[in-house]
PDB file of N, CA and C in Angstrom:
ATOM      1  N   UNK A   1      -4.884 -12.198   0.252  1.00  0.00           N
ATOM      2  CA  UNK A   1      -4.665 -10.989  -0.506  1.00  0.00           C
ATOM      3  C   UNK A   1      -4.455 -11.370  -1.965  1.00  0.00           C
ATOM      4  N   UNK A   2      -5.123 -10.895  -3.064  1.00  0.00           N
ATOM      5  CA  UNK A   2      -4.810 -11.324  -4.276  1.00  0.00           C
ATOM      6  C   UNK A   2      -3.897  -9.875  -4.734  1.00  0.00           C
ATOM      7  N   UNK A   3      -2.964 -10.336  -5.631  1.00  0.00           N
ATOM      8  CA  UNK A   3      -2.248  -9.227  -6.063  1.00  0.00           C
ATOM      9  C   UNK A   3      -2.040  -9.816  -7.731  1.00  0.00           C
ATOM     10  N   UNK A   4      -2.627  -8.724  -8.471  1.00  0.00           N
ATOM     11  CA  UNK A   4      -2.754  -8.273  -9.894  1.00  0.00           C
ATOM     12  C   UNK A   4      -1.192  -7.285 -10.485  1.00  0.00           C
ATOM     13  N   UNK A   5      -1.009  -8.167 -11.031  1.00  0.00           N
ATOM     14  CA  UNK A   5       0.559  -7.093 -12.040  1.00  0.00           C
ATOM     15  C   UNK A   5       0.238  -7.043 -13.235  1.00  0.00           C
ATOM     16  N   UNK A   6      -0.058  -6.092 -13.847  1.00  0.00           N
ATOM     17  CA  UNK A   6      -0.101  -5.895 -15.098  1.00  0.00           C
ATOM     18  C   UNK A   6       0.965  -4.676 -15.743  1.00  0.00           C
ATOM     19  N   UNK A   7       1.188  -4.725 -17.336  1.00  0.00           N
ATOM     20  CA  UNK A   7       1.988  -4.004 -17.322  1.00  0.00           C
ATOM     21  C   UNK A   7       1.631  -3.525 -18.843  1.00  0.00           C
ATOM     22  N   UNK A   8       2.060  -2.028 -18.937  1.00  0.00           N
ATOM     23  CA  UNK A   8       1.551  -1.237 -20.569  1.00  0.00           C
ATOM     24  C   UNK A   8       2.669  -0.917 -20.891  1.00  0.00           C
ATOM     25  N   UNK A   9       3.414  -1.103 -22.093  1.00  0.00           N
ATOM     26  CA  UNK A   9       4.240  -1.404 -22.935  1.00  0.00           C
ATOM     27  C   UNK A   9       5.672  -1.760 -22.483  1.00  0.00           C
ATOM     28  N   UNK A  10       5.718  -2.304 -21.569  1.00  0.00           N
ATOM     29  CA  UNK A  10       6.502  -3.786 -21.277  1.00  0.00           C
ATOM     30  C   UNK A  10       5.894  -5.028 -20.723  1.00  0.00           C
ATOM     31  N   UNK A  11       6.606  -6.019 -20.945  1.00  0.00           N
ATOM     32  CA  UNK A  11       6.266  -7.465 -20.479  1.00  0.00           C
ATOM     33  C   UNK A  11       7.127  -7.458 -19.459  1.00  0.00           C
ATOM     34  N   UNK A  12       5.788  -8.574 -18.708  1.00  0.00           N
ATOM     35  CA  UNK A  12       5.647  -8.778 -17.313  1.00  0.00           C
ATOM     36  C   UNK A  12       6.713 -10.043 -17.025  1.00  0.00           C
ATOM     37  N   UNK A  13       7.912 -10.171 -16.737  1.00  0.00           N
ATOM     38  CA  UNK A  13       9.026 -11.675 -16.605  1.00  0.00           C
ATOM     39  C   UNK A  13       8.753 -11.781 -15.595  1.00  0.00           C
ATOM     40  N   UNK A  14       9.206 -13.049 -15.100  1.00  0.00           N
ATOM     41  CA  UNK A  14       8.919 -13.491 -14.331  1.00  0.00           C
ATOM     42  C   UNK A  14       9.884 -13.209 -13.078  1.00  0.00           C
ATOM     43  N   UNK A  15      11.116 -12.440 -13.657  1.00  0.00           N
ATOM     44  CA  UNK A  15      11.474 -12.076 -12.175  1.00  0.00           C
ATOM     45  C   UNK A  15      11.205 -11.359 -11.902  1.00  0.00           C
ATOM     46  N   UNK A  16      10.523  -9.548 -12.820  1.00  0.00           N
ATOM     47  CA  UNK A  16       9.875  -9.399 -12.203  1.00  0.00           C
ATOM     48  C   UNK A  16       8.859  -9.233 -11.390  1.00  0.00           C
ATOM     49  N   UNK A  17       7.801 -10.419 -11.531  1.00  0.00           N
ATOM     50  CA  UNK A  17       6.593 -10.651 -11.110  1.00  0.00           C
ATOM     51  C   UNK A  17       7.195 -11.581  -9.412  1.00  0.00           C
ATOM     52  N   UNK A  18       8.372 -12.462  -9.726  1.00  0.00           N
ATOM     53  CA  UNK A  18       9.227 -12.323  -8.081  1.00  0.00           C
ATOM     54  C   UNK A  18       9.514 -11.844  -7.362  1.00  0.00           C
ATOM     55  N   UNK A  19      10.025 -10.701  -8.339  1.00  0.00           N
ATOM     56  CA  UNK A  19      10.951  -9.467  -7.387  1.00  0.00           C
ATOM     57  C   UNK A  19       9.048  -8.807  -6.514  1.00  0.00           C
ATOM     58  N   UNK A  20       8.680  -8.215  -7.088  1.00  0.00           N
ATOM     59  CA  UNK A  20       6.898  -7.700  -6.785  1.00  0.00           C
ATOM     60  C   UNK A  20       6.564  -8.270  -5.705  1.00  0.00           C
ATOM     61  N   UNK A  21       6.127  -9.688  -5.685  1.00  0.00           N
ATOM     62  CA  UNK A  21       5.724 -10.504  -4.863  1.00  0.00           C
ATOM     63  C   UNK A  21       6.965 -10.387  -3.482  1.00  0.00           C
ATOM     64  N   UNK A  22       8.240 -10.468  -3.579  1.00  0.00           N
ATOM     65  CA  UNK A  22       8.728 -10.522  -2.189  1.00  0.00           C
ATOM     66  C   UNK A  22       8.447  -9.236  -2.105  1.00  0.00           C
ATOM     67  N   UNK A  23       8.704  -7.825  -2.468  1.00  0.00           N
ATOM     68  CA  UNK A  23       8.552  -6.513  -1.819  1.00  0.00           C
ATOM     69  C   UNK A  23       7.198  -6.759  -1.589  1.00  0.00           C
ATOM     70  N   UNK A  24       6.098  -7.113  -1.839  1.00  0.00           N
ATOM     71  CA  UNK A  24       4.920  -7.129  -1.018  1.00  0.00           C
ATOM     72  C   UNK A  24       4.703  -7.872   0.077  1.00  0.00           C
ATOM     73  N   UNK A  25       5.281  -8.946   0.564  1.00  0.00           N
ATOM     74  CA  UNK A  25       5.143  -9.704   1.574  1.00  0.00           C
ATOM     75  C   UNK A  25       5.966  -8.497   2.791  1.00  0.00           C
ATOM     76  N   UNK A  26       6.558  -7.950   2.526  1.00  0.00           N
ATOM     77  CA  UNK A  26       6.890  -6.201   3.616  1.00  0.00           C
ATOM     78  C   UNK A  26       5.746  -5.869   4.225  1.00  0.00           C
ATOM     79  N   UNK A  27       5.221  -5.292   3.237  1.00  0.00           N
ATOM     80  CA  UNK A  27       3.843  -4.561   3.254  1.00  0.00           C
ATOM     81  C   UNK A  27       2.520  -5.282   3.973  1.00  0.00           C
ATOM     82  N   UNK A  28       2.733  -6.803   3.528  1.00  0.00           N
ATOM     83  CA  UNK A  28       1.730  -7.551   4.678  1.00  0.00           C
ATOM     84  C   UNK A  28       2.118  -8.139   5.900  1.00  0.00           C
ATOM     85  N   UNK A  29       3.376  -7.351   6.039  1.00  0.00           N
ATOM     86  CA  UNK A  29       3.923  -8.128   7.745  1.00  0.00           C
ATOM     87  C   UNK A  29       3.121  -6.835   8.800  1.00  0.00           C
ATOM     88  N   UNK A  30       2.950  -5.882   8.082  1.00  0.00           N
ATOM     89  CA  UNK A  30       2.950  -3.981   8.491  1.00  0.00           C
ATOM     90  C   UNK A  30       1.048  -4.306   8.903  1.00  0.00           C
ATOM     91  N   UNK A  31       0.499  -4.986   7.513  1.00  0.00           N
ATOM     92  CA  UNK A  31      -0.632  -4.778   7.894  1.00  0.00           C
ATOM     93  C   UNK A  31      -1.568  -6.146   7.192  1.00  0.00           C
ATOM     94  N   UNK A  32      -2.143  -6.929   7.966  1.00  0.00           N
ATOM     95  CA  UNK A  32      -2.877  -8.383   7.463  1.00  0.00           C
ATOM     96  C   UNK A  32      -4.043  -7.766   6.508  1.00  0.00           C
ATOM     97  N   UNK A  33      -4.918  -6.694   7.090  1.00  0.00           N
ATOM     98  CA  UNK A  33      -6.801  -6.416   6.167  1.00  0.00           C
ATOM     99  C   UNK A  33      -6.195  -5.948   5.037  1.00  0.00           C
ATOM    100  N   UNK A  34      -5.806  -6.911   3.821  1.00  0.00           N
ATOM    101  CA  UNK A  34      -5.334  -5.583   2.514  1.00  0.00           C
ATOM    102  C   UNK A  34      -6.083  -7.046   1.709  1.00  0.00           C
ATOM    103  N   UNK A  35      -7.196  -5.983   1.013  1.00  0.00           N
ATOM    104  CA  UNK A  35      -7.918  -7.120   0.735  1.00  0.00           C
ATOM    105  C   UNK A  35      -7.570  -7.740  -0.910  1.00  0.00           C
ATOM    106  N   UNK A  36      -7.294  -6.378  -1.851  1.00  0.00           N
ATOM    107  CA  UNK A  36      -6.548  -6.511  -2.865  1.00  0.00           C
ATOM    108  C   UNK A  36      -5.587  -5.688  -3.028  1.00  0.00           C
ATOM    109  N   UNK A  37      -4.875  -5.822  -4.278  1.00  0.00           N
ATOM    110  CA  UNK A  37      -3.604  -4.894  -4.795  1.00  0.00           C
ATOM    111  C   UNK A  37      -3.347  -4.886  -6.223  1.00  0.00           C
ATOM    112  N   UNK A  38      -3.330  -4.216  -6.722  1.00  0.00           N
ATOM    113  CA  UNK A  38      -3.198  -3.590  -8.320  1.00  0.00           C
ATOM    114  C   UNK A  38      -2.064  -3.397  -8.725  1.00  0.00           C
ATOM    115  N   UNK A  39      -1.059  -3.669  -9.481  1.00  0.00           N
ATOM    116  CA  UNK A  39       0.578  -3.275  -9.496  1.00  0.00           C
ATOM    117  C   UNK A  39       0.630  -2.884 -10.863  1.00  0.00           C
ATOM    118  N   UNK A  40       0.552  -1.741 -11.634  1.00  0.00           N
ATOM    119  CA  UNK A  40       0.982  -1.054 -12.920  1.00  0.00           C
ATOM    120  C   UNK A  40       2.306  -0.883 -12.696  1.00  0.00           C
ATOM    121  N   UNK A  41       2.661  -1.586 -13.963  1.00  0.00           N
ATOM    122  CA  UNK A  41       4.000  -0.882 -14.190  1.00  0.00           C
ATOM    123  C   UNK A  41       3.778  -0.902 -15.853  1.00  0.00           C
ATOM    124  N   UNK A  42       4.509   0.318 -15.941  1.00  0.00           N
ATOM    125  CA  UNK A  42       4.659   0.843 -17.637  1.00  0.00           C
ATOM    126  C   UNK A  42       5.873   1.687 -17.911  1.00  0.00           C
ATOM    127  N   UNK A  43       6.322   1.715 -19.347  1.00  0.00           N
ATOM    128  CA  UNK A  43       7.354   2.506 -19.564  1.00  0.00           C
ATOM    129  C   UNK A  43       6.848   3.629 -20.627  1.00  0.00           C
ATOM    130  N   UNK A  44       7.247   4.888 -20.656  1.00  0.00           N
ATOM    131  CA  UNK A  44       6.941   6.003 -21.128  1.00  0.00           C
ATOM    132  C   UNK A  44       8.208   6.649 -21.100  1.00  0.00           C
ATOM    133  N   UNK A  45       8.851   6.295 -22.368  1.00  0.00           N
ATOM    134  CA  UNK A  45      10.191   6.797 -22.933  1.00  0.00           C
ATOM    135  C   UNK A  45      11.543   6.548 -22.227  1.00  0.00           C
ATOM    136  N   UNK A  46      11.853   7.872 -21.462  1.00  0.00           N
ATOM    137  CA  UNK A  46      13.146   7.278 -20.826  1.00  0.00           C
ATOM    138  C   UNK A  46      12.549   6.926 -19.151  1.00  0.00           C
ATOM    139  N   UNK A  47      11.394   7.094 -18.777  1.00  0.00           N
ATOM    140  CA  UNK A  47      10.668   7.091 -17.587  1.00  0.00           C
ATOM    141  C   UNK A  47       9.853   5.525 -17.242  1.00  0.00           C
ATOM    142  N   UNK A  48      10.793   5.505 -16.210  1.00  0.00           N
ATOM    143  CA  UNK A  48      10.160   3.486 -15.909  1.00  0.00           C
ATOM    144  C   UNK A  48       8.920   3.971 -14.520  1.00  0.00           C
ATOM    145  N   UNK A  49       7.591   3.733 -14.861  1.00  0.00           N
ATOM    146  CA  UNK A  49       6.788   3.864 -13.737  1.00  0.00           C
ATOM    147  C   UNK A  49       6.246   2.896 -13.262  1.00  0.00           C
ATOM    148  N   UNK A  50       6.041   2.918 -12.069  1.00  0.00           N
ATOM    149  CA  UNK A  50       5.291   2.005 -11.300  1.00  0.00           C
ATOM    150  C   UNK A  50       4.197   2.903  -9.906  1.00  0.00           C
ATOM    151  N   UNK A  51       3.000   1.731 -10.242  1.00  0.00           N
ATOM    152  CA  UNK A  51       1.344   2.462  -9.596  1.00  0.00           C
ATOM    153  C   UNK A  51       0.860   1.313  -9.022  1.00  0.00           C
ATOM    154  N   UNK A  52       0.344   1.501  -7.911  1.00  0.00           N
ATOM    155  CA  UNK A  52      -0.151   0.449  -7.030  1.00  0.00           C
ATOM    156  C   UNK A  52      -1.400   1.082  -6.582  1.00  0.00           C
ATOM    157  N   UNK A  53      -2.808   0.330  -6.133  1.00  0.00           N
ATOM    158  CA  UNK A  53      -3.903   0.439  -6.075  1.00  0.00           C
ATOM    159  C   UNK A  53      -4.142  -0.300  -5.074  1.00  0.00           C
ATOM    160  N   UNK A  54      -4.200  -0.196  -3.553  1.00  0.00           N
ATOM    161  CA  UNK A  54      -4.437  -0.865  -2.909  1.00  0.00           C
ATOM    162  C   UNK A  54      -5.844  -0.967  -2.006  1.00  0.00           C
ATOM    163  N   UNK A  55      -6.559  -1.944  -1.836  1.00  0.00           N
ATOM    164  CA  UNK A  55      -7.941  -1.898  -1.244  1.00  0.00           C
ATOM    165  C   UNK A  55      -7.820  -2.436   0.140  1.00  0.00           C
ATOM    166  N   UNK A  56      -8.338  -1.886   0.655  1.00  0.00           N
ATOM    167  CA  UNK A  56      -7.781  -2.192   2.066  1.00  0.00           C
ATOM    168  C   UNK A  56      -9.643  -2.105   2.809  1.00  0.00           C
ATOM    169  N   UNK A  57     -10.027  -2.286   3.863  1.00  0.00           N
ATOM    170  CA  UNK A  57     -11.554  -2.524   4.491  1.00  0.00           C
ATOM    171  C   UNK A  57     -11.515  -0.999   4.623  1.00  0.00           C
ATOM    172  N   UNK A  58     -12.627  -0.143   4.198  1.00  0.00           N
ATOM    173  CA  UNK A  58     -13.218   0.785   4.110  1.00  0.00           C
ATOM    174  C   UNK A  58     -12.215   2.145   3.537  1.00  0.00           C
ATOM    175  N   UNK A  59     -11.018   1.659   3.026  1.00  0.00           N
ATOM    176  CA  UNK A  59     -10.312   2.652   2.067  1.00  0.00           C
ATOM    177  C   UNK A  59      -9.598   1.876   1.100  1.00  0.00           C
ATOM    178  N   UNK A  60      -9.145   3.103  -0.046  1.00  0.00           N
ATOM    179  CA  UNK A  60      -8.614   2.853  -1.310  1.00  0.00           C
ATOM    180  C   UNK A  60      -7.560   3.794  -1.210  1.00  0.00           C
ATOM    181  N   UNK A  61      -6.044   2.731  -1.213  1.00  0.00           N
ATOM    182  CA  UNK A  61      -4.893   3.456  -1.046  1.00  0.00           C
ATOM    183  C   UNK A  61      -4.109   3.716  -3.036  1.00  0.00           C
ATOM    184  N   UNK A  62      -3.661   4.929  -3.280  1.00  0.00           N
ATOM    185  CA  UNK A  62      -2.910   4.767  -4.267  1.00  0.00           C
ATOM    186  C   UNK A  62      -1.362   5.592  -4.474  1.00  0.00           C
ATOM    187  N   UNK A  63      -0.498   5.034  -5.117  1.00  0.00           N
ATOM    188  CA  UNK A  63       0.877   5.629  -4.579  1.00  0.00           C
ATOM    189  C   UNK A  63       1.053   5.069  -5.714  1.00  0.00           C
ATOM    190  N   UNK A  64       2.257   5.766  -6.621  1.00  0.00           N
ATOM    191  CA  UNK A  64       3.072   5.882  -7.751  1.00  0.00           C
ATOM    192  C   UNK A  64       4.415   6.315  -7.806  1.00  0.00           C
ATOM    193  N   UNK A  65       5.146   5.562  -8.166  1.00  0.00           N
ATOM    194  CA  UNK A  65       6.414   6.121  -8.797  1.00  0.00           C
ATOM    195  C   UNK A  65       7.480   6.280 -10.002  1.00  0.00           C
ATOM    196  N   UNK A  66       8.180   6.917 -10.262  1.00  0.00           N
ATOM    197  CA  UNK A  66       9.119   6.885 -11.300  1.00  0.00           C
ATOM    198  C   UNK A  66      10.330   7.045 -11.122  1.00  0.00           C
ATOM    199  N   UNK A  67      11.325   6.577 -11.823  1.00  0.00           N
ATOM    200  CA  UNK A  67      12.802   6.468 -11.958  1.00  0.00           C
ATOM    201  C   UNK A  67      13.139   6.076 -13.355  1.00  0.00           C
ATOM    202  N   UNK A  68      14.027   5.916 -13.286  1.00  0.00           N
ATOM    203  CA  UNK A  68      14.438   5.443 -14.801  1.00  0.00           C
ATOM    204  C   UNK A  68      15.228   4.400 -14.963  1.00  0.00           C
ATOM    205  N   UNK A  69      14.901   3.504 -13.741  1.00  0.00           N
ATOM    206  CA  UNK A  69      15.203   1.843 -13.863  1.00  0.00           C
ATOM    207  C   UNK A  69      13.858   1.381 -12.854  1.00  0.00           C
ATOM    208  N   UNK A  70      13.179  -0.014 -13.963  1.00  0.00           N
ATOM    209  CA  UNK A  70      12.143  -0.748 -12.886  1.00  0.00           C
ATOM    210  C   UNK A  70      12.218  -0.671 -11.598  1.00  0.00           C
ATOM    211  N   UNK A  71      13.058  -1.752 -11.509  1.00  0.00           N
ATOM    212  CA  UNK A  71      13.351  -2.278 -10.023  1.00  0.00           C
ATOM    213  C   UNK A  71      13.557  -1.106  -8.940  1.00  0.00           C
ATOM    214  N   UNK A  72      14.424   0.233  -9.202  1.00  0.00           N
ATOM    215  CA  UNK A  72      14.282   1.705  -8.444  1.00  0.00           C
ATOM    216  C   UNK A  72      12.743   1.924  -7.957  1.00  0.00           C
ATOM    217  N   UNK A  73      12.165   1.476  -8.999  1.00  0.00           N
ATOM    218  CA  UNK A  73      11.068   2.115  -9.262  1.00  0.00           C
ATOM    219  C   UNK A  73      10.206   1.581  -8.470  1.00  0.00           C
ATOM    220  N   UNK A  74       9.566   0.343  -8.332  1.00  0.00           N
ATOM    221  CA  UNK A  74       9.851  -0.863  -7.316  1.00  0.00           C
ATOM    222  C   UNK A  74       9.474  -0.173  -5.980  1.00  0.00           C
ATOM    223  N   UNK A  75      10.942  -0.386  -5.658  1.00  0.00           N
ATOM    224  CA  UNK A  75      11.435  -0.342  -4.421  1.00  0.00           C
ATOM    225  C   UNK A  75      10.892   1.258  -3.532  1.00  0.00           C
ATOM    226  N   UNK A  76      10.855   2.166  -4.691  1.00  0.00           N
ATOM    227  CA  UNK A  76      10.358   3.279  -4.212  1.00  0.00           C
ATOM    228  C   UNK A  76       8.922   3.239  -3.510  1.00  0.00           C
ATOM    229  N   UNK A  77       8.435   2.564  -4.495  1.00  0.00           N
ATOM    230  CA  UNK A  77       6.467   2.270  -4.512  1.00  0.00           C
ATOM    231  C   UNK A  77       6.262   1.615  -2.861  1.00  0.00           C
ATOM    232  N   UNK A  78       7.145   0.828  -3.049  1.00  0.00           N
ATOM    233  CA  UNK A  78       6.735  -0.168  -1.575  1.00  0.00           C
ATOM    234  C   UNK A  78       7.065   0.451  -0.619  1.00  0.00           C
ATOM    235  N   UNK A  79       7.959   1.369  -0.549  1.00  0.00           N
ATOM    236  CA  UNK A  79       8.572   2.342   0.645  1.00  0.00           C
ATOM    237  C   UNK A  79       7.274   3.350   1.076  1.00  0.00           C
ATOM    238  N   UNK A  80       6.985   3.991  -0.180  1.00  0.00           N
ATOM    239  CA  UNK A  80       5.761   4.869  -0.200  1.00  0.00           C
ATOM    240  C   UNK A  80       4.537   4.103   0.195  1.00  0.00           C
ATOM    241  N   UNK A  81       4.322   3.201  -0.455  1.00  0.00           N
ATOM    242  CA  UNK A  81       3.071   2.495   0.145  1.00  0.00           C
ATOM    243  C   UNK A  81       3.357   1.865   1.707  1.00  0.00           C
ATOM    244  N   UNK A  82       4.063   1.307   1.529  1.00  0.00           N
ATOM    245  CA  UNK A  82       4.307   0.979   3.505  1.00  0.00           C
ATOM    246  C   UNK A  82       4.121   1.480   4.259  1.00  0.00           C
ATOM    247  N   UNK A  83       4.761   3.489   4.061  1.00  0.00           N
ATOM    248  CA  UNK A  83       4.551   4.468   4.729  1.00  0.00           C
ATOM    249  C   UNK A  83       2.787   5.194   4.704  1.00  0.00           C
ATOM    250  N   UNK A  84       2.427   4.692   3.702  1.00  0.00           N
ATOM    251  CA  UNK A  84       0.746   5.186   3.849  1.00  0.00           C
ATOM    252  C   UNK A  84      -0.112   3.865   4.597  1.00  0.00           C
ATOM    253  N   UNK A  85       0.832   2.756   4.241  1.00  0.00           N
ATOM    254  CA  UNK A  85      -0.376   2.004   4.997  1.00  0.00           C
ATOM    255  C   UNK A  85      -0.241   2.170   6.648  1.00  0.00           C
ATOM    256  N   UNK A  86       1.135   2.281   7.455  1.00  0.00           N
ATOM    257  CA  UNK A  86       1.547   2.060   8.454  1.00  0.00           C
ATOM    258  C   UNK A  86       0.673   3.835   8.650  1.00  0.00           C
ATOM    259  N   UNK A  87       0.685   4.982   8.302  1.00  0.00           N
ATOM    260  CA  UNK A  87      -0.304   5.931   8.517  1.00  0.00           C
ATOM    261  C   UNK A  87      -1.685   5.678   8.656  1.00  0.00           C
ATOM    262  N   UNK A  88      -2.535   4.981   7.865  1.00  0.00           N
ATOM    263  CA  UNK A  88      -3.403   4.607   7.570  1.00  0.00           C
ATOM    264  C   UNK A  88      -3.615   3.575   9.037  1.00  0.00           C
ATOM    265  N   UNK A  89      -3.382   2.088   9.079  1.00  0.00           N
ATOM    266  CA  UNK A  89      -3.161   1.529  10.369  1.00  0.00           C
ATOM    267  C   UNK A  89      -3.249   2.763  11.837  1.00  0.00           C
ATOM    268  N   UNK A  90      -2.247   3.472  12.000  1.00  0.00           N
ATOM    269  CA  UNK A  90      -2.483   4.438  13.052  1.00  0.00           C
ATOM    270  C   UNK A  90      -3.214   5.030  13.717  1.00  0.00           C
ATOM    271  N   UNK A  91      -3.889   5.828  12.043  1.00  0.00           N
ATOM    272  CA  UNK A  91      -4.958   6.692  12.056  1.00  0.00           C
ATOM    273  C   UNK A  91      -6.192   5.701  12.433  1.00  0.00           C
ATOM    274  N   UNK A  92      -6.230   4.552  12.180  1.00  0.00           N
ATOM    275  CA  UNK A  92      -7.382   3.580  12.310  1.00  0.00           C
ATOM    276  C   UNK A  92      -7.513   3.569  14.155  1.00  0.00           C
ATOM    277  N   UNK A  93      -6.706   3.208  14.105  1.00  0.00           N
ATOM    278  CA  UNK A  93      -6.085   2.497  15.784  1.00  0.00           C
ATOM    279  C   UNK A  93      -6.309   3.986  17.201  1.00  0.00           C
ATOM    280  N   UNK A  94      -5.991   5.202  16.415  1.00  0.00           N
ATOM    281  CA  UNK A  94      -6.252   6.296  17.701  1.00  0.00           C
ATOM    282  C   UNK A  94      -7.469   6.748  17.369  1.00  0.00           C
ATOM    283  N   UNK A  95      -8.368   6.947  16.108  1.00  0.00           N
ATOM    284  CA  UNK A  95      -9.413   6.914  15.824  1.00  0.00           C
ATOM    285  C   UNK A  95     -10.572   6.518  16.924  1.00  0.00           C
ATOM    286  N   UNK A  96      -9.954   4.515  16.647  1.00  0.00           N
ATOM    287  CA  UNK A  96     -11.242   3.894  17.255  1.00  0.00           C
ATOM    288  C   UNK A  96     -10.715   3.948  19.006  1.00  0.00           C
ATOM    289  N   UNK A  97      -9.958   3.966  19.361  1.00  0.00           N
ATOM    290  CA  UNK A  97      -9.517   4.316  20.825  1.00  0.00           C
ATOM    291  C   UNK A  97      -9.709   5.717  21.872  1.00  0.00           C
ATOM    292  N   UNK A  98     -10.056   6.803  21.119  1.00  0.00           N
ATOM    293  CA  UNK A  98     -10.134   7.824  21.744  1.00  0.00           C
ATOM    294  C   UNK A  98     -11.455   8.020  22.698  1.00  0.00           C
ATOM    295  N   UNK A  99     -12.102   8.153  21.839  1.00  0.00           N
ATOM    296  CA  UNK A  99     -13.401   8.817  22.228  1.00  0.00           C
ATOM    297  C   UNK A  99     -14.258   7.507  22.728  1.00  0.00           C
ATOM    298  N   UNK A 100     -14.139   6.908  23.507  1.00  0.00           N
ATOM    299  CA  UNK A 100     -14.704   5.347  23.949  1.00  0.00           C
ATOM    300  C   UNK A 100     -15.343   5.763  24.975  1.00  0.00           C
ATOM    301  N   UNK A 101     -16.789   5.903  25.002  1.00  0.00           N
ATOM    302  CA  UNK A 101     -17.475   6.329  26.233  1.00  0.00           C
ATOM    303  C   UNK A 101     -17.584   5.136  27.260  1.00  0.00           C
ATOM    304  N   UNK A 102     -17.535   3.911  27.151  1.00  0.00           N
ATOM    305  CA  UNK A 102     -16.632   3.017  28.506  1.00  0.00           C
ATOM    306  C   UNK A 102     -15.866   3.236  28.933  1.00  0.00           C
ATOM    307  N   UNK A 103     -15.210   4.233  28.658  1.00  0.00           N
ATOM    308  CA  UNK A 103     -14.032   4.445  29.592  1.00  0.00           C
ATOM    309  C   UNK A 103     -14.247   5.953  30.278  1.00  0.00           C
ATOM    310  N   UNK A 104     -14.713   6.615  29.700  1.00  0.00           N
ATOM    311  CA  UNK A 104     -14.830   7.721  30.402  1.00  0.00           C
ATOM    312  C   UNK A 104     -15.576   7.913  31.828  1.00  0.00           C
ATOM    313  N   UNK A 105     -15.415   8.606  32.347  1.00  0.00           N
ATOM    314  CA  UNK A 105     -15.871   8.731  34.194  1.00  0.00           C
ATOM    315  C   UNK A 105     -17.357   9.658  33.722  1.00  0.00           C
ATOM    316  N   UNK A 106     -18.333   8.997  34.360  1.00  0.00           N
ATOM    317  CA  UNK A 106     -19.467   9.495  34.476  1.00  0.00           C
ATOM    318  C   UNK A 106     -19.409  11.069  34.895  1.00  0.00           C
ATOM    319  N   UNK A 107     -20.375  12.422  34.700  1.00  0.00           N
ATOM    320  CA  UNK A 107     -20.186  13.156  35.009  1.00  0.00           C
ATOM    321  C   UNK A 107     -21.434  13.668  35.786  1.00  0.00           C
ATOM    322  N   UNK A 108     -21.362  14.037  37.211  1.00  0.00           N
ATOM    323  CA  UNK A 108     -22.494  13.847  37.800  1.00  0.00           C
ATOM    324  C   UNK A 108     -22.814  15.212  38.175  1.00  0.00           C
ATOM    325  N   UNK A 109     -23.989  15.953  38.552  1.00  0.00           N
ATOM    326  CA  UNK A 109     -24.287  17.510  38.614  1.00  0.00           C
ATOM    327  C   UNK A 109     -24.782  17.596  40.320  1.00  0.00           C
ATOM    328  N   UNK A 110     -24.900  18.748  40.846  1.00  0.00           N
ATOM    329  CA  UNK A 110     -25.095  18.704  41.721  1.00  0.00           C
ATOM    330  C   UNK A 110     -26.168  19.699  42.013  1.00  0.00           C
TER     331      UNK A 110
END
């Protein structure tokens, strides 16, 4: 998984480019196919945001948040994104399981 942090009008330290990196290792215990990840964070006055872009095999997840401390801000994103990927995962999983014509009982006429 490559993961990209960039950031518009603050700099990127290095703790928190640490702090980032452990809240994402969450997110890849939930789900291994996440092929990239995008991490915006920017500040816009008294408003600390953070935007994540995640690519995952045949979708593009995106989730944003704000607070008015980083790290809140953070912590929110990964909650929200966890909860769309662990949806996402689900929806994959009863999707490809339902409608499985190997399993269904032949239907014979008389």
């Amino acid at each position: 998984m490559n993961l990209n942090l960039t950031g518009n009008h603050v700099k990127i330290t290095p703790a928190m480019r640490n702090y980032v990196s452990a809240k994402v290792v969450k997110i890849k215990n939930h789900f291994d196919n996440i092929i990239d990840m995008n991490v915006t964070l920017s500040v816009e006055k008294l408003s600390q945001k953070a935007e994540a872009n995640v690519h995952l095999r045949g979708k593009d997840i995106f989730v944003e948040a704000n607070s008015s401390n980083m790290y809140a801000s953070i912590d929110s994103l990964v909650e929200k994104l966890d909860r769309r990927i662990i949806k996402n995962k689900e929806k994959n999983t009863t999707h490809r399981n339902n409608n499985n014509l190997k399993r269904q009982e032949p239907e014979y006429s008389d």
